[in-house]
Protein backbone atom coordinates (compact mmCIF):
# COMPACT_ATOMS: atom_id res chain seq x y z
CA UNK A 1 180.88 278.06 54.47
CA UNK A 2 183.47 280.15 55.09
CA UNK A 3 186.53 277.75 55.67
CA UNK A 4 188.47 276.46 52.86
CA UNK A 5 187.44 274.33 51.47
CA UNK A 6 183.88 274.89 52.51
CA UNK A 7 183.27 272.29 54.81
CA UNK A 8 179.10 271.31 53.55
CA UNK A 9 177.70 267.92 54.48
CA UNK A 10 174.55 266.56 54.16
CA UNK A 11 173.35 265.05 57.60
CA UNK A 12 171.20 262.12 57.97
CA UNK A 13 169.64 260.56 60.80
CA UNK A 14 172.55 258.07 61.70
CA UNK A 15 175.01 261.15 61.31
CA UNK A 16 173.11 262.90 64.56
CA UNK A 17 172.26 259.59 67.05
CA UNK A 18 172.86 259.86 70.27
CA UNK A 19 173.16 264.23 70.20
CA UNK A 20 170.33 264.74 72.76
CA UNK A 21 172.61 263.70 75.66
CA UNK A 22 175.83 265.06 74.79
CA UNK A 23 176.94 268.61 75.55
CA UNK A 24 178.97 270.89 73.62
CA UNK A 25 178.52 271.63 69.75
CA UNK A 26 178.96 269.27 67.97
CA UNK A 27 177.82 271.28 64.25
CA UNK A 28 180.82 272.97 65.59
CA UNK A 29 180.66 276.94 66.04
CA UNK A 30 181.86 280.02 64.75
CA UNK A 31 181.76 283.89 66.16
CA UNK A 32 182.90 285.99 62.87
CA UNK A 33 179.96 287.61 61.34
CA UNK A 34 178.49 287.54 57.82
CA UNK A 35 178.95 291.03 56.86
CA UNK A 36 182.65 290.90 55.45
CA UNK A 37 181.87 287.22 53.89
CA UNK A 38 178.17 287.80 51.95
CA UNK A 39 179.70 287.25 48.46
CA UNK A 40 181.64 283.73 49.49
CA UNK A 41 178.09 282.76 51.42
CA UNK A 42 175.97 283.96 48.94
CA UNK A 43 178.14 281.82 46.44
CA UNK A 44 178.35 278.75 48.44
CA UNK A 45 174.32 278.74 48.92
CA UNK A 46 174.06 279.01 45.39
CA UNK A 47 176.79 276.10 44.36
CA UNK A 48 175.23 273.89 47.01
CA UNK A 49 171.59 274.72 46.23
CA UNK A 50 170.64 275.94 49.66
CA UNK A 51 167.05 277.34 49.52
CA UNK A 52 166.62 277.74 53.54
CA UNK A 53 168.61 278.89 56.34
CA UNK A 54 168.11 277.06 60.55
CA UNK A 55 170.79 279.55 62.77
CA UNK A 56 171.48 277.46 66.12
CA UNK A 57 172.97 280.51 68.12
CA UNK A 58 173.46 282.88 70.80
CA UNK A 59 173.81 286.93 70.31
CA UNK A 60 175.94 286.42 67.08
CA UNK A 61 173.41 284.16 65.64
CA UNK A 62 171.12 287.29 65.86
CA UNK A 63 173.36 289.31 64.38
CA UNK A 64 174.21 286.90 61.77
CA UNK A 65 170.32 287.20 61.12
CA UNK A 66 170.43 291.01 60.47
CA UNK A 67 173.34 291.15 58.47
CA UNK A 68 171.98 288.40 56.30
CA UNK A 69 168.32 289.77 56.02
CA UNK A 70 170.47 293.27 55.05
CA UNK A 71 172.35 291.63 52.26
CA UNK A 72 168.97 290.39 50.50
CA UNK A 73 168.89 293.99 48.69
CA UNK A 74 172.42 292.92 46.92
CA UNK A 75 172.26 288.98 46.60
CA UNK A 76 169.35 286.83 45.78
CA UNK A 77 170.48 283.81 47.40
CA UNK A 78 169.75 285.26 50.89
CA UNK A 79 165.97 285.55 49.62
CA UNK A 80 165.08 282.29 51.50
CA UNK A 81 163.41 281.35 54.71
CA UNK A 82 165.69 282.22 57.59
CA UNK A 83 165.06 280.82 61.24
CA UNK A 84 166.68 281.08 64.16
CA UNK A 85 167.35 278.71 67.37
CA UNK A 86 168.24 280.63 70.39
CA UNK A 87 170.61 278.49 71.76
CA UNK A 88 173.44 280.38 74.85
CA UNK A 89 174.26 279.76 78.57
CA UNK A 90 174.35 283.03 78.98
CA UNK A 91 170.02 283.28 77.88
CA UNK A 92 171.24 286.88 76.17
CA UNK A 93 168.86 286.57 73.05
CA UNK A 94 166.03 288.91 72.51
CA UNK A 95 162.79 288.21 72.07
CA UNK A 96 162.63 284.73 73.98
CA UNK A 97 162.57 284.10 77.56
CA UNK A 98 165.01 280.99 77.89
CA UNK A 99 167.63 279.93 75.65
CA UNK A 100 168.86 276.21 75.20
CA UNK A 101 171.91 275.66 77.26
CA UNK A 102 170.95 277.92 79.86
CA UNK A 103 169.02 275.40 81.93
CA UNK A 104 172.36 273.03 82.21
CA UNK A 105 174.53 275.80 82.91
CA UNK A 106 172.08 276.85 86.18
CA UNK A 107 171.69 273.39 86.93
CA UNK A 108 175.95 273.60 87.08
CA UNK A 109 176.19 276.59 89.25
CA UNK A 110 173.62 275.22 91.55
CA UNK A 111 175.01 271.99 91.98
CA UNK A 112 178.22 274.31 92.51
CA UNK A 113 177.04 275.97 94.86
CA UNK A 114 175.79 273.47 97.32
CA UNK A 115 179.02 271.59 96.92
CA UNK A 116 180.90 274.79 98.20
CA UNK A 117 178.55 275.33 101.20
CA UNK A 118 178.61 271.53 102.36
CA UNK A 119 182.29 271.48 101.86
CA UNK A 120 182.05 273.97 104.52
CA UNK A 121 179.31 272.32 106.50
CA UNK A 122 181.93 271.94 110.01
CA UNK A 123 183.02 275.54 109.11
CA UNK A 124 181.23 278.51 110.92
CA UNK A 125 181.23 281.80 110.09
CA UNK A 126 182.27 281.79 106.60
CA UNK A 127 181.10 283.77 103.34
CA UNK A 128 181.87 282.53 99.69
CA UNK A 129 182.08 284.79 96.44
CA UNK A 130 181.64 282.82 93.20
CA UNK A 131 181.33 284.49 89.98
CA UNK A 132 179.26 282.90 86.87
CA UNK A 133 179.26 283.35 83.72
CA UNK A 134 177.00 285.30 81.36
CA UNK A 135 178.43 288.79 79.71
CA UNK A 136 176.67 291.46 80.58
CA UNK A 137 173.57 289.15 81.21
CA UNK A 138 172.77 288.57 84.45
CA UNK A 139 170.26 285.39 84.21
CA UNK A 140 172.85 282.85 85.99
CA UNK A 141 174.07 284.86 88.55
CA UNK A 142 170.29 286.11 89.73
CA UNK A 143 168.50 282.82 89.08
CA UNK A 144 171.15 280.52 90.27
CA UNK A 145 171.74 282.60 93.57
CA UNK A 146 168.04 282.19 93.84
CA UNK A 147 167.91 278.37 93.85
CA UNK A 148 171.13 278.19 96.05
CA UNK A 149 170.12 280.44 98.27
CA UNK A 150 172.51 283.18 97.74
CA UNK A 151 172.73 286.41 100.03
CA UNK A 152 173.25 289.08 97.10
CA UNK A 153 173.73 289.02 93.47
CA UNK A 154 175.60 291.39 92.08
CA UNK A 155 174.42 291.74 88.25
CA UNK A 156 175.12 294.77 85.62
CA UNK A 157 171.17 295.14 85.01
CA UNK A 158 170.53 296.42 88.83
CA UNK A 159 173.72 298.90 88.86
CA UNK A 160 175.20 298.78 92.72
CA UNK A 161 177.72 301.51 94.74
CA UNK A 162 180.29 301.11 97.65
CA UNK A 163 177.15 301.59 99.74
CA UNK A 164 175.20 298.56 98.72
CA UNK A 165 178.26 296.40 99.41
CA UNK A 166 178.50 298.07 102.35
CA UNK A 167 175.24 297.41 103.40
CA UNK A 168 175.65 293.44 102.42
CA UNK A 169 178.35 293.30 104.81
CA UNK A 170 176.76 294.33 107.64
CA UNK A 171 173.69 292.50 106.61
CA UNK A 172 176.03 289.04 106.39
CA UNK A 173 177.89 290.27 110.15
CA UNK A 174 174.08 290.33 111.52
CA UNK A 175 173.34 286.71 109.87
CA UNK A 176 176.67 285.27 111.72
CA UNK A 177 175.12 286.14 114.87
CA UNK A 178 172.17 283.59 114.26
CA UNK A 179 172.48 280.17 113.75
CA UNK A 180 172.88 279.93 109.52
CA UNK A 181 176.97 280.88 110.30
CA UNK A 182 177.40 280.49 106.33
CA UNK A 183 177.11 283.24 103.50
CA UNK A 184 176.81 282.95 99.44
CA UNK A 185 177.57 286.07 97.61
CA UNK A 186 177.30 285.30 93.48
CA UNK A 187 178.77 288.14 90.86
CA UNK A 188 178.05 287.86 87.51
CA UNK A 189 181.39 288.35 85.39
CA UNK A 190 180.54 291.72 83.49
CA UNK A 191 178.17 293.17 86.42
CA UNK A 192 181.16 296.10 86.86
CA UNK A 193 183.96 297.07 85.55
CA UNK A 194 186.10 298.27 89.23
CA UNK A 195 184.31 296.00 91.66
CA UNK A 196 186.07 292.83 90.22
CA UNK A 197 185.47 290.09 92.12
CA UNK A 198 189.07 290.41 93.91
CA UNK A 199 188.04 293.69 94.91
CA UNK A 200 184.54 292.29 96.26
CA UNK A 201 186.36 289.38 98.03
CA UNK A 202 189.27 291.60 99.53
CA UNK A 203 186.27 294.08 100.87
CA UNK A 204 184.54 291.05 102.54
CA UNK A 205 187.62 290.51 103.83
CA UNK A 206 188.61 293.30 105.31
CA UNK A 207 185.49 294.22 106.43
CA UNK A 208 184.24 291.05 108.20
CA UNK A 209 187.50 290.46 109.90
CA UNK A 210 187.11 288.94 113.34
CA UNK A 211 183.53 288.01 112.45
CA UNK A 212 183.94 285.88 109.19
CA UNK A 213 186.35 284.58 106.95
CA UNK A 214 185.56 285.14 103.01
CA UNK A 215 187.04 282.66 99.88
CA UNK A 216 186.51 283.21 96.54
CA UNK A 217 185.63 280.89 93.93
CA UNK A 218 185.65 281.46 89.53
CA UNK A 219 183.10 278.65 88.19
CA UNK A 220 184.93 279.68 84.39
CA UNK A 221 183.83 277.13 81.22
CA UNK A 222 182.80 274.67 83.76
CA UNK A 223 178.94 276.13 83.20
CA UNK A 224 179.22 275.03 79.70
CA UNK A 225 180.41 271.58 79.53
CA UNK A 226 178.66 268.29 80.86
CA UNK A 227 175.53 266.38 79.69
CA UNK A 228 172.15 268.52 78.83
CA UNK A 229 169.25 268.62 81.62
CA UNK A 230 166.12 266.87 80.92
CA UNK A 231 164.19 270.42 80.37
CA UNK A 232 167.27 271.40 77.77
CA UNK A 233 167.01 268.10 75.81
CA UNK A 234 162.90 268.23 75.35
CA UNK A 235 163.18 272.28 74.51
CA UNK A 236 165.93 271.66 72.04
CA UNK A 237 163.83 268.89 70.59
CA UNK A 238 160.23 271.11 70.79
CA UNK A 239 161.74 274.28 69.42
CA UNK A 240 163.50 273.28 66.91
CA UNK A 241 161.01 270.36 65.29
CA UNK A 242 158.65 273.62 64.95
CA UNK A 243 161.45 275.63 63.26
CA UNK A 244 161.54 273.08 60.77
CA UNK A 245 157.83 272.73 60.25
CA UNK A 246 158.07 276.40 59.25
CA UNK A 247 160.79 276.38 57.35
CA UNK A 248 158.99 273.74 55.58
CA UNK A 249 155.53 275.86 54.94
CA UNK A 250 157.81 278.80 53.97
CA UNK A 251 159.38 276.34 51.28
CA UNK A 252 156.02 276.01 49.98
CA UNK A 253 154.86 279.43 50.36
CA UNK A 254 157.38 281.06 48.68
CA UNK A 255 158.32 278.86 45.82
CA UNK A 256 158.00 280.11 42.61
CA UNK A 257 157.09 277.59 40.12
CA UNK A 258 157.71 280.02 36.89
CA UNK A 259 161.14 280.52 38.22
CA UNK A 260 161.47 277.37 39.50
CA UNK A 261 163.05 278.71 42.49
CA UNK A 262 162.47 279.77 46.13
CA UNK A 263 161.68 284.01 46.44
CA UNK A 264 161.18 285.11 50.21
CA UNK A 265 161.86 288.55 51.04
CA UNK A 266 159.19 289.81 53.09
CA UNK A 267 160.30 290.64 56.93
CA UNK A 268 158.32 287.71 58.07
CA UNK A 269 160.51 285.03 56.19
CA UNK A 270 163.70 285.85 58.63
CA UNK A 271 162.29 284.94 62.16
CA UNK A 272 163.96 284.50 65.67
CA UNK A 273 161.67 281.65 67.21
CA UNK A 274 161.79 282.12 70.67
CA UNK A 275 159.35 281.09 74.48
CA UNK A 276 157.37 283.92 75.22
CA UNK A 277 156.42 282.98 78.67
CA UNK A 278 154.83 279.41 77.90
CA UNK A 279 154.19 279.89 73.74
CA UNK A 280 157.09 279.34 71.53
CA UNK A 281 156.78 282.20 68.56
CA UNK A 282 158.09 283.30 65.77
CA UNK A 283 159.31 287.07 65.63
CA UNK A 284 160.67 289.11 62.48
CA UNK A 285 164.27 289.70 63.74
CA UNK A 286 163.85 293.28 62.21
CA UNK A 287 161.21 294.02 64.94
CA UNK A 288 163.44 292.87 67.55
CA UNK A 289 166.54 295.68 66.59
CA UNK A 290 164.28 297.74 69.13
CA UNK A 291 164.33 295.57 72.23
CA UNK A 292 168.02 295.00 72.05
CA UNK A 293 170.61 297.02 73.70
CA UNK A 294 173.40 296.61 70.99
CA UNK A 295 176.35 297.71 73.26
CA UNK A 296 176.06 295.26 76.17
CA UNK A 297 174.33 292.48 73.87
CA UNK A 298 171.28 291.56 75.91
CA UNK A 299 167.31 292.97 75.82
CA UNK A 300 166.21 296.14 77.24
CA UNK A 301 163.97 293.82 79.63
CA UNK A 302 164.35 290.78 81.02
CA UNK A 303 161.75 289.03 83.32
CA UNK A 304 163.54 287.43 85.38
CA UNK A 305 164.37 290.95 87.16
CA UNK A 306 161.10 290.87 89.12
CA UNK A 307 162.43 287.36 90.57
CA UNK A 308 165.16 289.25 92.32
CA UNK A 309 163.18 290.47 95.69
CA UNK A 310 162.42 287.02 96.45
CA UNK A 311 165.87 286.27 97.13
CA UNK A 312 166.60 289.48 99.30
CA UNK A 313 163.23 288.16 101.02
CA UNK A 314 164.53 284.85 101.45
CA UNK A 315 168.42 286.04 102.91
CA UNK A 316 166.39 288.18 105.24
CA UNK A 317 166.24 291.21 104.12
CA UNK A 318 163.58 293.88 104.52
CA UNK A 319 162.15 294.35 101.02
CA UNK A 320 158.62 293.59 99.22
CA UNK A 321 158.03 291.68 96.26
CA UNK A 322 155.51 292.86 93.15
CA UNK A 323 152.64 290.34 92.43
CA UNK A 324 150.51 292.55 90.47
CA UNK A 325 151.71 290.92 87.20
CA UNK A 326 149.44 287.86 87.28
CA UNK A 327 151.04 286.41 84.15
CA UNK A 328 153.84 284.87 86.60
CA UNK A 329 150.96 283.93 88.78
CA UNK A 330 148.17 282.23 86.83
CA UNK A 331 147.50 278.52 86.66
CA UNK A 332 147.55 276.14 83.76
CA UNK A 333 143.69 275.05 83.41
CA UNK A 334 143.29 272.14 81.55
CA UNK A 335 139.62 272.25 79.80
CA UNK A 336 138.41 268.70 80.09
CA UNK A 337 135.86 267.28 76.81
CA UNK A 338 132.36 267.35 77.70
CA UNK A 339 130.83 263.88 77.45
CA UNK A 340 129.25 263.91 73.94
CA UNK A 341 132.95 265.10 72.75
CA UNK A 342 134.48 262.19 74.25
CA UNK A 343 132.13 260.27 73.00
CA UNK A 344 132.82 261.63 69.37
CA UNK A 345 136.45 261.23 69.84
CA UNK A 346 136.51 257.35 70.87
């Protein structure tokens, strides 16, 4: 909308065969916000008779949302149905658990990851740094050193000192003595602002000379390219046919037939629909301001924190993990028909 000129295209089925398996945007993206453009959108909505709004997006997608939903007061052509599609490697969005892309981007740091330990497979006594992706968030580096089986994580959510490194070191020097002779240390990009990742893989260095050698490794845009995993594909596919089925009842709820128009300005007709642990929902993005930390664009809590111990568990170290939250624990149970319902339903 805002290019010139305003590049608006009706897209058919043909236009979009063949998208589930291909990575990358392909609508094509855009980071500049709304705010300074709300006149030029407002008047491109109302030349090309848009009367609902589906935001496929990361953190600026949200704040697209809230600029837009703040601009209703002033133009009436942002008085539609508004959804959004959380949809970031980095899995930054409030108010939803996972975020497309973010599955295929683990999936590449994983993969990654086990590349770089069996390319050192005839190597002993060696530790590798690799830095992900992610912002401030620190989903990729936590998760993904889970499933490869890293030694630490260093992530800007669980702030860390001299000391902790410190301790890691030693911690890998005791681990060379066994007979695992390898080490995976993963830093997420934003985690801190002085240990850099040089500075991390200089103090390894220095540190474990004489007992290991370190190397460093930056996984950069590689995360975001390549084809979509299988999860990514059907969660695009789920989440967003149910946007549209609510954009759809919205259409109908808030049409006005007098006016012959569509009038939606109620705090529930600008949603963020995002996986709450196994439900997708729809959230007012005006309830959400509160669960967002602003400054370092991710939400005030994450769950994937309490996945953390597991992995000091699992590199051997002497921790305990919290399993008094039996949401993560608790078992799909699949009611099966009584007989005279089956029996109705044949």
């Amino acid at each position: 909308m805002l290019s010139s000129p305003p590049q608006i295209r009706e897209i058919k089925w043909a236009d979009v065969g063949g998208w589930t398996g291909q990575g990358g945007s392909l609508l094509g993206t855009k980071r500049t916000l709304p705010a300074k453009h709300v006149e030029k959108i407002a008047e491109q909505m109302r030349m090309n008779n848009i009367n609902a709004l589906l935001i496929v997006g990361g953190f600026e997608a949200f704040l697209s949302l809230l600029e837009l939903i703040t601009a209703r007061g002033k133009y009436d052509e942002f008085c539609v149905p508004m959804v959004m599609v959380p949809a970031t490697v980095s899995n930054n969005v409030p108010g939803s658990d996972l975020s497309i892309g973010a599955d295929t981007a683990l999936n590449a740091i994983t993969t990654t990851c086990d590349r770089i330990k069996q390319s050192a497979s005839g190597t002993k006594r060696r530790v590798f740094i690799i830095e992900t992706m992610g912002g401030y968030c620190g989903y990729l580096a936590s998760v993904g050193g889970l499933a490869a089986g890293a030694d630490a994580a260093y992530i800007y959510e669980e702030p860390f000192d001299i000391k902790d490194l410190q301790a890691n070191v030693e911690h890998l020097t005791e681990k060379m003595k066994t007979s695992i002779q390898r080490g995976l240390v993963l830093r997420n990009e934003n985690c801190n602002e002085n240990y850099t990742t040089d500075f991390i893989y200089q103090l390894y260095s220095e540190e474990g000379k004489g007992v290991f050698d370190s190397r460093k490794n930056v996984l950069g845009h590689m995360q975001q390219g390549g084809a979509p995993s299988p999860f990514d594909r059907n969660f695009g596919t789920k989440i967003s046919a149910k946007a549209m089925q609510w954009v759809t009842k919205k259409l109908t709820e808030t049409f006005r037939h007098d006016e012959g128009r569509v009038f939606a300005n109620t705090e529930d007709s600008c949603c963020l629909l995002g996986m709450r642990r196994r439900a997708l929902v729809f959230q007012p993005v005006v309830q959400l301001k509160d669960e967002t930390d602003f400054v370092h664009r991710i939400p005030k809590e994450q769950w994937w924190l309490k996945l953390r111990p597991l992995m000091k568990i699992l590199a051997k170290y002497k921790t305990s993990y919290d399993v008094s939250d039996s949401g993560q624990l608790e078992h799909v149970i699949r009611n099966r028909p009584k007989e005279s319902d089956a029996s109705v339903a044949m």
